[in-house]
C-alpha atoms as a PDB file:
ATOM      1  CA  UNK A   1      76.661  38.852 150.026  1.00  0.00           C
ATOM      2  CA  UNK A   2      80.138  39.655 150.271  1.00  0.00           C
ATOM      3  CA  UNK A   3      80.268  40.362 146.127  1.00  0.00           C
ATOM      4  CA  UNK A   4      77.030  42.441 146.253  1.00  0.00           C
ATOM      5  CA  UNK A   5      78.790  44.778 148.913  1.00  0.00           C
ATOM      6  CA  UNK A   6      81.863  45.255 147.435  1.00  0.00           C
ATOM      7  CA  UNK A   7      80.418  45.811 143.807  1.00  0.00           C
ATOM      8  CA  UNK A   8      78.687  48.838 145.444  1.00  0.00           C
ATOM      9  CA  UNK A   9      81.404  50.015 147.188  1.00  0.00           C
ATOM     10  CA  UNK A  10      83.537  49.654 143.870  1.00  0.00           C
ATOM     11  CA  UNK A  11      80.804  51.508 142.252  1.00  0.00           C
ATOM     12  CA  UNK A  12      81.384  54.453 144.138  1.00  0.00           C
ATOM     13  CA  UNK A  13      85.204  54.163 144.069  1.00  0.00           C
ATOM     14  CA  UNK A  14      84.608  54.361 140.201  1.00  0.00           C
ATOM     15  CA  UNK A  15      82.084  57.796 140.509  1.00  0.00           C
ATOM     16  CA  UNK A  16      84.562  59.400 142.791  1.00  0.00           C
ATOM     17  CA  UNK A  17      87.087  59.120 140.293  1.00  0.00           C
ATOM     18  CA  UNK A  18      85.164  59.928 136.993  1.00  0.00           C
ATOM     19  CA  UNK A  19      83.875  63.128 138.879  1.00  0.00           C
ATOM     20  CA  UNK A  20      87.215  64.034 140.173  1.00  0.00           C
ATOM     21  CA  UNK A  21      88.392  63.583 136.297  1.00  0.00           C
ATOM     22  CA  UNK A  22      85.452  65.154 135.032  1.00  0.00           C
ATOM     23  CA  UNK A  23      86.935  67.514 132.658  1.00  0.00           C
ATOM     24  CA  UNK A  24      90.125  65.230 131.191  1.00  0.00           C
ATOM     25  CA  UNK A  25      88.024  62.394 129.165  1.00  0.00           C
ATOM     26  CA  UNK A  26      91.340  60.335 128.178  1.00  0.00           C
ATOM     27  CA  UNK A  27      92.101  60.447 131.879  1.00  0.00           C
ATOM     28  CA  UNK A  28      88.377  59.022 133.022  1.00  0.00           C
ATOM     29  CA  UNK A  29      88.662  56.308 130.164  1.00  0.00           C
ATOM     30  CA  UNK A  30      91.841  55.533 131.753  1.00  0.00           C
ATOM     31  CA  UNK A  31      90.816  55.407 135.130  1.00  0.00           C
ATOM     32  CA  UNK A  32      87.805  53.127 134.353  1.00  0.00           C
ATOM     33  CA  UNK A  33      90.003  50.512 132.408  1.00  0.00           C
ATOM     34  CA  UNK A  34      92.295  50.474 135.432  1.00  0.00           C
ATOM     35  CA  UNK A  35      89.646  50.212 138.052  1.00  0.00           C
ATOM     36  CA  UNK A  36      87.838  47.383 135.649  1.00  0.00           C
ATOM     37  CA  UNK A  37      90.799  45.493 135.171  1.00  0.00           C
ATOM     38  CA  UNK A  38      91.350  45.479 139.307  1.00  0.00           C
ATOM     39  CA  UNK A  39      87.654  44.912 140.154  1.00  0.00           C
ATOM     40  CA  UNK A  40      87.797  42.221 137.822  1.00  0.00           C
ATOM     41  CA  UNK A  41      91.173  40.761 139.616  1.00  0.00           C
ATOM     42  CA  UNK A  42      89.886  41.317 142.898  1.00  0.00           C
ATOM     43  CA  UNK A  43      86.718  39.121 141.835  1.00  0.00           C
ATOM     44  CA  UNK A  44      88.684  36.338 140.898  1.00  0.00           C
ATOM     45  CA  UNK A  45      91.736  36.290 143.521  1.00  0.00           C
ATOM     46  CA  UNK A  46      90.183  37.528 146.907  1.00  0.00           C
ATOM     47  CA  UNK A  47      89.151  33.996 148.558  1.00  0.00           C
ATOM     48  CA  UNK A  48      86.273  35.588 150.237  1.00  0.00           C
ATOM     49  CA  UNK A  49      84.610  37.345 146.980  1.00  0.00           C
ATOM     50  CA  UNK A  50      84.598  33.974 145.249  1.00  0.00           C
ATOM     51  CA  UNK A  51      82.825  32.017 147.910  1.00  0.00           C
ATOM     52  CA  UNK A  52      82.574  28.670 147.211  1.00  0.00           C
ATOM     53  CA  UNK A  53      82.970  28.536 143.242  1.00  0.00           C
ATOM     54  CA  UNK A  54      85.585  26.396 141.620  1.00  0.00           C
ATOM     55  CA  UNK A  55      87.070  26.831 138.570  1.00  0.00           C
ATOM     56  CA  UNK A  56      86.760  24.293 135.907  1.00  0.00           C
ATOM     57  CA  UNK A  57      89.939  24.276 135.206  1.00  0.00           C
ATOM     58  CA  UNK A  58      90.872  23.450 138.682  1.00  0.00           C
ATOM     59  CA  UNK A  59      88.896  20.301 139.326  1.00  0.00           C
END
């Protein structure tokens, strides 16, 4: 549950910032690299976003 809320909440981070680019389009690509690469970080290092998935790798 925790993922599903804070996928929507990134979702809207990521509108805010396209619309507050709106008129630069190197600075929105940019921005939604950025935000990507940290959504994507936050995924796999916050301990409550993971629940109770292991890594292969890790076993």
């Amino acid at each position: 549950m925790a993922k599903i809320v804070f996928t929507l909440l990134w979702v809207g981070v990521l509108i805010v910032a396209n619309r507050a680019l709106d008129d630069i389009t190197w600075a929105q690509y940019l921005a939604t690299f950025l935000l990507g690469g940290a959504y994507a970080l936050a995924l796999s290092k916050v301990k409550i976003l993971r629940g109770n998935q292991t890594l292969e790798g890790s076993k």
